[in-house]
Protein backbone atom coordinates (compact mmCIF):
# COMPACT_ATOMS: atom_id res chain seq x y z
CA UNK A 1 37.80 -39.66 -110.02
CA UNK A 2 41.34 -38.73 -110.96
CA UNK A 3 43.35 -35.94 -109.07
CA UNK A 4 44.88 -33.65 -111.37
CA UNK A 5 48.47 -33.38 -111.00
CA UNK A 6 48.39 -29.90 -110.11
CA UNK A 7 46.98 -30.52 -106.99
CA UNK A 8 48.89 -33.34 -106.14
CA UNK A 9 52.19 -31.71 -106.40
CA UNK A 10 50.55 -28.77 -103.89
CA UNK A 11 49.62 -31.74 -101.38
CA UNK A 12 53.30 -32.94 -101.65
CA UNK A 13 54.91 -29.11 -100.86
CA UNK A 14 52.33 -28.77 -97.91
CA UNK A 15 53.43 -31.57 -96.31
CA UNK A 16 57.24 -30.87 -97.05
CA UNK A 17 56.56 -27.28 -95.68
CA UNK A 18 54.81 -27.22 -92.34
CA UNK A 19 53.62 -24.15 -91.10
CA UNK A 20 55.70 -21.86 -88.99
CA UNK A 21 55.94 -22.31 -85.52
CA UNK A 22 55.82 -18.78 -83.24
CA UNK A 23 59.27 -17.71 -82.53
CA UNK A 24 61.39 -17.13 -79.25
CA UNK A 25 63.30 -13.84 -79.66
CA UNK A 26 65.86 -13.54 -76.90
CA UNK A 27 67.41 -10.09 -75.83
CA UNK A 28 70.97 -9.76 -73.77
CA UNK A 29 73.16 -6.66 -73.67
CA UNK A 30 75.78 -8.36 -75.66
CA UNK A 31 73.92 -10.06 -78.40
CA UNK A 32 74.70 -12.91 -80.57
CA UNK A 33 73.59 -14.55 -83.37
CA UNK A 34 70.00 -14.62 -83.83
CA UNK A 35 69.48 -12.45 -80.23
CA UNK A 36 68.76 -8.98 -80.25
CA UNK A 37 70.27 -6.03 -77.94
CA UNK A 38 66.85 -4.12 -77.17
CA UNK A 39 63.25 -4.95 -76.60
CA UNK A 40 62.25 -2.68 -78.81
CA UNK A 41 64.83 -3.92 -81.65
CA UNK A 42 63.25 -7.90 -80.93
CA UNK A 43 59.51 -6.06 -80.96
CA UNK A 44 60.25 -4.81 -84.69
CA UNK A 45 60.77 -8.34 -86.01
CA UNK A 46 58.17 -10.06 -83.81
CA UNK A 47 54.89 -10.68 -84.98
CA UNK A 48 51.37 -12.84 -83.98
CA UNK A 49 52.05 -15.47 -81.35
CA UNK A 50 55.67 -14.66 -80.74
CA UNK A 51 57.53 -14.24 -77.25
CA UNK A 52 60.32 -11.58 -76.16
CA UNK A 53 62.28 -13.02 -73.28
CA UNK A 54 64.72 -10.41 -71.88
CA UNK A 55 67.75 -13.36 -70.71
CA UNK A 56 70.05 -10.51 -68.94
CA UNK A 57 69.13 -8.89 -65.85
CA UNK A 58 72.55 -7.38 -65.29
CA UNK A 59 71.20 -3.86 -66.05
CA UNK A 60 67.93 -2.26 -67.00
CA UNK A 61 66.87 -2.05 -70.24
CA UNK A 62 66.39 2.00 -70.87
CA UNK A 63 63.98 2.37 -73.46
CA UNK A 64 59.98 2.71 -73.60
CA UNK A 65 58.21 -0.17 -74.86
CA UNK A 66 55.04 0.00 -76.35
CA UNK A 67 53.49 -3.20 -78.01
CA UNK A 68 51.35 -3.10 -80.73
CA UNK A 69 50.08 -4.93 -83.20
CA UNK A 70 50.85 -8.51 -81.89
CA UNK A 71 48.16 -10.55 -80.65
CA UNK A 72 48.64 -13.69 -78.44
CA UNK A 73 52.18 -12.17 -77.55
CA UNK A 74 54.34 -12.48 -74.93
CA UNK A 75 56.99 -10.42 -73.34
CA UNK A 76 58.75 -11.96 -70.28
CA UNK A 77 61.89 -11.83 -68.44
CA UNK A 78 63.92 -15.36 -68.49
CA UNK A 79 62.41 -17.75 -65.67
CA UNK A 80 64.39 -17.74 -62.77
CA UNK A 81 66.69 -14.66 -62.70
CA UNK A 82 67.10 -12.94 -59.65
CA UNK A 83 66.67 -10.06 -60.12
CA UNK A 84 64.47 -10.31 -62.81
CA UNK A 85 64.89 -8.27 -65.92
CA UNK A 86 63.83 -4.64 -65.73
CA UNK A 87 62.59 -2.33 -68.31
CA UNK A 88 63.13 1.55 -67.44
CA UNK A 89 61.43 4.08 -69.10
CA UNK A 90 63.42 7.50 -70.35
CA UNK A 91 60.56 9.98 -69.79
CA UNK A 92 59.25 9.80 -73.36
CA UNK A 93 55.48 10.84 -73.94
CA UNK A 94 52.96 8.18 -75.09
CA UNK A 95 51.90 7.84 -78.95
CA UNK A 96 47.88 7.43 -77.42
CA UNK A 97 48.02 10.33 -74.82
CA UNK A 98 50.82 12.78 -75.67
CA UNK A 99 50.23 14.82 -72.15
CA UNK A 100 51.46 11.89 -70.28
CA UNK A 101 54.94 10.19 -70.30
CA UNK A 102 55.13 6.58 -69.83
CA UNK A 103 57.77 3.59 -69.43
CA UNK A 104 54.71 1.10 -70.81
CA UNK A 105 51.82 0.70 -72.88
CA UNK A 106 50.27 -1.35 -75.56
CA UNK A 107 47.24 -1.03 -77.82
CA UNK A 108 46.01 -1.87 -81.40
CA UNK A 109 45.18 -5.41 -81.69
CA UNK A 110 46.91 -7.11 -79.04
CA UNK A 111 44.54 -9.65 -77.60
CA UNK A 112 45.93 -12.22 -75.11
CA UNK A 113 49.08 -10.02 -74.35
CA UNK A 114 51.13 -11.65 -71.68
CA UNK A 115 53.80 -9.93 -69.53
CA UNK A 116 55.70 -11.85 -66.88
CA UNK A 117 58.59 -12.31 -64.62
CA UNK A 118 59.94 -8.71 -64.90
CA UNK A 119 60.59 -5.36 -63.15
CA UNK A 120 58.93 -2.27 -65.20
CA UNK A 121 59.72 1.03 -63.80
CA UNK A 122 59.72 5.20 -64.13
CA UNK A 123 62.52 6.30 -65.54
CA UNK A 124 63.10 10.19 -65.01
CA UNK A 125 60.33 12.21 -65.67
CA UNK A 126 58.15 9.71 -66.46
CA UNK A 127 54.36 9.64 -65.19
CA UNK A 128 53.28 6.41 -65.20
CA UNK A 129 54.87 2.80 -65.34
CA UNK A 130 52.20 0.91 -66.91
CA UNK A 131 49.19 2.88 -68.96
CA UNK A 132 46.83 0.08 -69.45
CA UNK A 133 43.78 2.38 -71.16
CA UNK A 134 43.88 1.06 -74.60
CA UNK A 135 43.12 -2.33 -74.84
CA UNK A 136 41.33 -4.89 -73.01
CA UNK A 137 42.80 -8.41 -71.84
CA UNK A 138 46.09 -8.50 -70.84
CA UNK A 139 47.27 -10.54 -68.10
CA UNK A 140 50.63 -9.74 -66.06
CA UNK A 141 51.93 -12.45 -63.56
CA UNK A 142 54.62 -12.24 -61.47
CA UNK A 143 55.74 -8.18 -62.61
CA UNK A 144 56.66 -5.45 -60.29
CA UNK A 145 55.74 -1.82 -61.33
CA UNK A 146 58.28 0.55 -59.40
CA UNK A 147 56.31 4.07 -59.91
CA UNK A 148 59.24 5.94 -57.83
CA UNK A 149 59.60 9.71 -58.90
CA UNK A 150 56.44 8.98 -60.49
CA UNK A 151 52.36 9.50 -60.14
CA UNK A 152 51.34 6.31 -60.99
CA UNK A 153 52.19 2.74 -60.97
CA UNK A 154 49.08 1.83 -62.95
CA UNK A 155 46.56 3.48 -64.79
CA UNK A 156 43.87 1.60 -66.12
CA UNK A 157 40.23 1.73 -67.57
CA UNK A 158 40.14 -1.50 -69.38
CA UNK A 159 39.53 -5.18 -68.55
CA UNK A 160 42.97 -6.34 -67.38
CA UNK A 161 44.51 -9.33 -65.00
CA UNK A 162 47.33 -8.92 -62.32
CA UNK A 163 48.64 -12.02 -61.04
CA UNK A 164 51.35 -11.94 -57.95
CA UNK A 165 52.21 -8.49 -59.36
CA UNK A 166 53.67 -5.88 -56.84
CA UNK A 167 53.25 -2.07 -57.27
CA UNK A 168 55.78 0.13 -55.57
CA UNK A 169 55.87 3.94 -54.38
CA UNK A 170 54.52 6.87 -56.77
CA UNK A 171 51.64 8.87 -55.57
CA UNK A 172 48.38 8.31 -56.66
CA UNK A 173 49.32 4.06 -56.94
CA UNK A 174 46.82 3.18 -59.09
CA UNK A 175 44.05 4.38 -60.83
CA UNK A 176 41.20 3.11 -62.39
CA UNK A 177 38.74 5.16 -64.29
CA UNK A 178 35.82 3.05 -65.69
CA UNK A 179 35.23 -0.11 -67.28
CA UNK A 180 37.01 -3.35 -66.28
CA UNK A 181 37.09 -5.96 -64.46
CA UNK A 182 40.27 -4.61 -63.33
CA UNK A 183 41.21 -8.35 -61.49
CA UNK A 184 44.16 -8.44 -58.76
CA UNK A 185 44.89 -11.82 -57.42
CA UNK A 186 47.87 -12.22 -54.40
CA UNK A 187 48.88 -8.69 -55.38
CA UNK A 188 51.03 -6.29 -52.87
CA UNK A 189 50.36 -2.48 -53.28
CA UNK A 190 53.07 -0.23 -50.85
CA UNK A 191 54.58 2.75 -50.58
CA UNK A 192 51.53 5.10 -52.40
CA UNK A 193 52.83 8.82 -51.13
CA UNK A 194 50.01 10.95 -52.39
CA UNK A 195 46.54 11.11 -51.60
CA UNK A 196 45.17 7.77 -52.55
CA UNK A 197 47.01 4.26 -53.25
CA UNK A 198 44.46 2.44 -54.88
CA UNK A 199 41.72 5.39 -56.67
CA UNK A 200 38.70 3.79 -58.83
CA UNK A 201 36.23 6.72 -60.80
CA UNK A 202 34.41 4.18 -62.11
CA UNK A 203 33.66 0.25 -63.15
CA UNK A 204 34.96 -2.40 -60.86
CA UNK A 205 38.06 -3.92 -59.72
CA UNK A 206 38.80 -6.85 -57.65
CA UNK A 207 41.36 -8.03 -54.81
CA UNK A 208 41.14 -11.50 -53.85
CA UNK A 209 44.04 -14.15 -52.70
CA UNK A 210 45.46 -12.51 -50.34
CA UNK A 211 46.65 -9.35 -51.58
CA UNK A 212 47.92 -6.67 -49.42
CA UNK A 213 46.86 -3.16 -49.79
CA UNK A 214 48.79 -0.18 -48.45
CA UNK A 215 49.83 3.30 -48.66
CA UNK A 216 52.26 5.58 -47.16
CA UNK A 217 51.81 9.58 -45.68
CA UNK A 218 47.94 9.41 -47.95
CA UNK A 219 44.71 10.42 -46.90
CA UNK A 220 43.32 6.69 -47.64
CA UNK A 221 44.28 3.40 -48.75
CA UNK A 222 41.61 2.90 -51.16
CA UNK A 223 39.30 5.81 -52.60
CA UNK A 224 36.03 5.18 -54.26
CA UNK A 225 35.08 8.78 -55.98
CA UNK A 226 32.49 8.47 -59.34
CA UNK A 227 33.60 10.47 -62.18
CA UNK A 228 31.57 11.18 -65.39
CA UNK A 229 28.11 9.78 -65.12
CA UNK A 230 28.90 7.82 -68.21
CA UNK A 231 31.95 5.90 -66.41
CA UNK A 232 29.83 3.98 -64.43
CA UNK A 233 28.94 3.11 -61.04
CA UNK A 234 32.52 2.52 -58.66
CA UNK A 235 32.26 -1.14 -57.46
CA UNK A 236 35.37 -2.64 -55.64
CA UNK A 237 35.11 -6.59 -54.15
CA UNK A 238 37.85 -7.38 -51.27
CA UNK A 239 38.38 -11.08 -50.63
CA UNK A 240 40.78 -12.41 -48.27
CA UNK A 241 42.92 -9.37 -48.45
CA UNK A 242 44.62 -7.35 -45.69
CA UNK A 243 43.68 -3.39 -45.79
CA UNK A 244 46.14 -1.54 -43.89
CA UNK A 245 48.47 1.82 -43.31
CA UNK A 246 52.54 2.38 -43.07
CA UNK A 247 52.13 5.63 -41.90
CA UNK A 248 51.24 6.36 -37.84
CA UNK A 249 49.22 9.37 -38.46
CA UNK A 250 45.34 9.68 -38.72
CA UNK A 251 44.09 8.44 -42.01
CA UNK A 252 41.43 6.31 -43.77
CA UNK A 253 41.71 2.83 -44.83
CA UNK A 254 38.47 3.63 -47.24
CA UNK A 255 37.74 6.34 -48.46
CA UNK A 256 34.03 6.94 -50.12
CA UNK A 257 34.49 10.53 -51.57
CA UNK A 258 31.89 12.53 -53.15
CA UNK A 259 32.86 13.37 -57.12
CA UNK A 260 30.75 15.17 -59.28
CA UNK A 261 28.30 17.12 -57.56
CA UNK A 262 25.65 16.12 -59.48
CA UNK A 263 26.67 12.69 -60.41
CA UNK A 264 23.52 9.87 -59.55
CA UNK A 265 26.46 6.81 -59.30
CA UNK A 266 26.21 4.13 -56.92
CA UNK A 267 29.42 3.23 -54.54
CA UNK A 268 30.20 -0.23 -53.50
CA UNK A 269 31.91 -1.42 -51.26
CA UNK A 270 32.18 -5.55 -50.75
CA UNK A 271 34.39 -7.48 -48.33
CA UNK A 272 34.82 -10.40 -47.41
CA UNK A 273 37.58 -12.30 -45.06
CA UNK A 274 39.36 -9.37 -44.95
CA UNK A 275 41.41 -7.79 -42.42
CA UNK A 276 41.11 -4.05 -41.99
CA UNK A 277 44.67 -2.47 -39.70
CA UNK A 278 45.14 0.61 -38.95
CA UNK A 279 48.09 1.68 -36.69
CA UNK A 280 46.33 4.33 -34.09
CA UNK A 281 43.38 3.30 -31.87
CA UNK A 282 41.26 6.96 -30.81
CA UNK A 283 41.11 8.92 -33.92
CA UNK A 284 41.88 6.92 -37.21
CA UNK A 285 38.40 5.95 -39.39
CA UNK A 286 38.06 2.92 -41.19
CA UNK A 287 35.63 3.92 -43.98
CA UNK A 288 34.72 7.55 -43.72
CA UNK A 289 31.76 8.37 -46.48
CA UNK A 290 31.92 12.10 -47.36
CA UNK A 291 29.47 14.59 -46.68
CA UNK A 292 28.46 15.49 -50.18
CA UNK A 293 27.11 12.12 -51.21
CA UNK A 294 23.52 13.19 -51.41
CA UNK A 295 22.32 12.64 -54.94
CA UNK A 296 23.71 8.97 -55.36
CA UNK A 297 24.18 6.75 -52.08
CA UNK A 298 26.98 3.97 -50.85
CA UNK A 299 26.37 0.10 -50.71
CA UNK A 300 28.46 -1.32 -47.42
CA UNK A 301 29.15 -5.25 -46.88
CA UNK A 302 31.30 -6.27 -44.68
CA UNK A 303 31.46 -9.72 -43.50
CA UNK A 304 34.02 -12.53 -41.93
CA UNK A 305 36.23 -9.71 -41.48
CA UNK A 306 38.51 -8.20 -38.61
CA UNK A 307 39.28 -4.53 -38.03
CA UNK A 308 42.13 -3.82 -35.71
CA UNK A 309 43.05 -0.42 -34.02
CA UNK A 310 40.63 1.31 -36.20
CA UNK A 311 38.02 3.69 -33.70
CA UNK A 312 35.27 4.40 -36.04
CA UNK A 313 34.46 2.09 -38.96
CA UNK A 314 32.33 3.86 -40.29
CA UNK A 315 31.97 7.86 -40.11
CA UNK A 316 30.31 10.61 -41.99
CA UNK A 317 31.51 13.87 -41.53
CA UNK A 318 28.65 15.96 -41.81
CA UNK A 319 24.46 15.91 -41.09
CA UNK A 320 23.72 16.36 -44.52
CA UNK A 321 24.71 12.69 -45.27
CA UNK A 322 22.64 9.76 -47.28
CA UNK A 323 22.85 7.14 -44.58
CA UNK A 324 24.66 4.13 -46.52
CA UNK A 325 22.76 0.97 -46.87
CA UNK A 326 25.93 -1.04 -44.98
CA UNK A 327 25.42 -4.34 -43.52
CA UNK A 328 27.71 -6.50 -41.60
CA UNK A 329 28.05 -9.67 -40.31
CA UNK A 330 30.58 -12.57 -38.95
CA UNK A 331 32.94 -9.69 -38.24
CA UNK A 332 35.69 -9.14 -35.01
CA UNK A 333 36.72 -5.80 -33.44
CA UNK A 334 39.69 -5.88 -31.37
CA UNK A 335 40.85 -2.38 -29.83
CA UNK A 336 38.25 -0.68 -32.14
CA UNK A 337 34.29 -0.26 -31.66
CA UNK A 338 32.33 -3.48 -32.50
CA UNK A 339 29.98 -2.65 -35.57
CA UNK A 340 29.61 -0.13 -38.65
CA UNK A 341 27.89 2.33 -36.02
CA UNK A 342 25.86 3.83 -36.15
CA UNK A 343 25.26 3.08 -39.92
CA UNK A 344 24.51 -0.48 -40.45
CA UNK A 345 22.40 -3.68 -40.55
CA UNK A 346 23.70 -6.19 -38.73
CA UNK A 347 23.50 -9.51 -39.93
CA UNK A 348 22.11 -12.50 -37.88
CA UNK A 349 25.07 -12.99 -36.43
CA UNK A 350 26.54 -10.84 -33.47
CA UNK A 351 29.34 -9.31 -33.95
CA UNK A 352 32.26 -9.87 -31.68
CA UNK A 353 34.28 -7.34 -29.56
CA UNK A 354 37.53 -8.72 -28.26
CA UNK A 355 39.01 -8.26 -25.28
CA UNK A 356 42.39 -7.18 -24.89
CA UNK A 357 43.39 -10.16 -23.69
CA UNK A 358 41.95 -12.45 -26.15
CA UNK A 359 43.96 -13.89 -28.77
CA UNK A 360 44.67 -12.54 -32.14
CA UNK A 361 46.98 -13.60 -34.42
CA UNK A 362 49.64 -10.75 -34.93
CA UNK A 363 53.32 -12.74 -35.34
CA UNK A 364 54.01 -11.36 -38.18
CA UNK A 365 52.24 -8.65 -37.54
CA UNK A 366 50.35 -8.09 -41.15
CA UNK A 367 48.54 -11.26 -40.35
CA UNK A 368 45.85 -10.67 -37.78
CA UNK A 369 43.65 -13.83 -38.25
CA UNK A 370 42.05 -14.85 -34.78
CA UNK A 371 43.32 -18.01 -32.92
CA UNK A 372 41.15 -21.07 -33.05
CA UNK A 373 40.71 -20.71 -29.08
CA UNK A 374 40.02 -17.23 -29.25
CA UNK A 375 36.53 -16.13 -28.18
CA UNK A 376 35.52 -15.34 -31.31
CA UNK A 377 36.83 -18.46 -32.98
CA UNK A 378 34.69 -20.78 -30.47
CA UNK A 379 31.47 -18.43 -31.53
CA UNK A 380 31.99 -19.87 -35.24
CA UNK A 381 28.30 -21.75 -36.98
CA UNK A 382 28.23 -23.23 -40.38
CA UNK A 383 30.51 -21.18 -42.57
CA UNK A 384 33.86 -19.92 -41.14
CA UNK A 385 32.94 -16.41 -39.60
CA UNK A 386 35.63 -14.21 -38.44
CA UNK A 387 38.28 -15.50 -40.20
CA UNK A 388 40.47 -12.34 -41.55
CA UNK A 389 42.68 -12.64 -44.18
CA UNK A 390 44.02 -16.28 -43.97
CA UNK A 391 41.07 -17.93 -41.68
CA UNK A 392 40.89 -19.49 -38.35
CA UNK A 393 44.13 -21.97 -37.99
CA UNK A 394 45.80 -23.39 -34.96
CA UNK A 395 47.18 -21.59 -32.12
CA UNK A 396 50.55 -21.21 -32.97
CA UNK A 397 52.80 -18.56 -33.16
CA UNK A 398 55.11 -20.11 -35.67
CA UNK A 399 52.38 -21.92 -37.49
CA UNK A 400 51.00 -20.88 -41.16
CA UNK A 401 48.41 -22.70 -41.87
CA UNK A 402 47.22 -22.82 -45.25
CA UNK A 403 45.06 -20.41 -47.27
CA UNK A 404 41.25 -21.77 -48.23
């Protein structure tokens, strides 16, 4: 059969014409040709599968940036700069939530959004840094959310990925209402100055490789409180992370806080290989579960862990308590009580108290894996009990021996 010649002359311009390729839209403070002098000036002509990459990091970009609209997009500060690139917001309310002012946000059809290599922080009078409530998926690698003069670093009830992503200051750091998996992975939380740093209502959220939670002058650390009934029961999983405190006063590491008084939600509570600081040794509590958890109840595990200078691990303020189911296992207690007394199941494996002389690795001193002569390193069966944070390694005080 013949091809009409119609069609052949439409085979000839699709090969001449191949199809676009996404585009890179650079952004400097002193533009040229083809570059663009905002974010928000290169985010009006980008579309579908393009990437923003802010080349100048000589001063912040002042503007709020809101993506929408753009899916398998990527904003990201040039590779290398030091400092990277920063985005500062100017105190400007959000178009999804007009109550709250924020430097960053993104919704409407922006699956696969990627944000990298860059600084994102309040400007004045902002609320939040990054208000990821909108829209599930993004990933952010390598980004540090400065919430100074602000509430929140994050606030989140979506599905959303932080990789090596640092959160500085605010008040209540982070918050995560329901939904999720809210994923960090080798994250650093400091600084948190209000009640809680890390704050979940509801859904689940996960720390693992080696992230490092803390918070500064706050009642706890991490807070696990169930909001609406409808948001889900709070679930947080802690792998390989370090739990700790930069203030010396009494305060909790964990916090499992009552909510709704007649919410039925379930908290939980899972670590693993975790170290657990605190920085006084008679009075400080390193999970306290609140007295009004009566209707719903709290699921404990903690395993292959180490608590440090923490004297109850876990307390309940009050007789009118729902015991917690909390079991525990593989773990090492060195100037704190051994055990989640009196409030546990212990696992099949005895749980080690160390003497003060024993070893514990503490150079530097947010590392506080055991020694692999310690006592409780030589008690190790099968799978690698009492390992902390980083595991059982050498003894060594200049030695950093790798991660699993």
């Amino acid at each position: 059969m013949k091809l009409g010649s119609q069609f052949i002359v439409g085979l000839a311009l699709a090969a001449s014409c191949p199809l676009a390729s996404a585009a890179l839209l650079e952004v400097t403070k002193s533009p040229g040709p083809g570059q663009y002098g905002t974010v928000n000036a290169a985010l009006t002509v980008a579309t579908n599968g393009d990437t923003v990459e802010i080349i100048d990091n000589s001063l912040p970009f002042v503007e709020q940036v809101i993506i929408q609209n753009k899916n398998n997009f990527i904003l990201r500060g040039k590779a290398g700069l030091s400092p990277q690139p920063t985005i500062q917001g100017t105190g400007t309310a959000s178009p999804f939530d007009a109550g709250l002012k924020v430097a960053f946000s993104y919704n409407n059809a922006v699956d696969n959004l990627l944000v990298q290599d860059l600084i994102i922080k309040a400007g004045t009078g902002d609320d939040v840094v990054c208000d990821a409530r909108f829209w599930n998926g993004a990933t952010f690698t390598n980004v540090t959310f400065d919430a100074t003069g602000a509430n929140n670093a994050l606030r989140s009830q979506v599905a959303s990925t932080f990789n090596s992503c640092t959160f500085l200051n605010g008040m209540y750091q982070i918050e995560h209402y329901f939904g999720g998996p809210i994923v960090f992975h080798g994250c650093t939380m400091t600084g948190a100055t209000g009640t809680w740093g890390f704050y979940i209502r509801g859904g689940s959220a996960t720390f693992d490789q080696d992230c490092f939670l803390s918070a500064k002058n706050s009642a706890a650390t991490i807070a696990i409180e169930p909001g609406a009934s409808d948001w889900g029961d709070p679930s947080i999983s802690l792998t390989k992370c370090i739990v700790t405190h930069e203030d010396t006063t009494e305060h909790k590491l964990i916090m499992i806080w009552n909510g709704n008084t007649n919410e039925t939600q379930m908290r939980r509570l899972n670590a693993d290989q975790c170290d657990f600081v605190g920085q006084w040794a008679t009075t400080a509590r390193g999970i306290e579960v609140d007295s009004g958890v009566r209707n719903g109840g709290t699921q404990l595990s903690i395993q292959n862990s180490i608590w440090w200078n923490a004297f109850v691990q876990v307390y309940q303020i009050a007789a009118d308590k729902v015991t917690p189911a909390a079991f525990e296992d593989y773990n090492v207690f060195k100037e704190a009580p051994a055990g989640l007394d009196p409030y546990y199941t212990a696992g099949p494996h005895d749980t080690v108290n160390l003497a003060p002389a024993d070893l514990l690795y503490v150079s530097p001193p947010t590392d506080y894996r055991v020694f692999s002569d310690s006592v409780a390193a030589t008690m190790k069966t099968g799978a690698t009990p009492y390992s902390g944070s980083k595991g059982v390694g050498p003894h060594s005080a200049v030695d950093f021996w790798p991660l699993y």
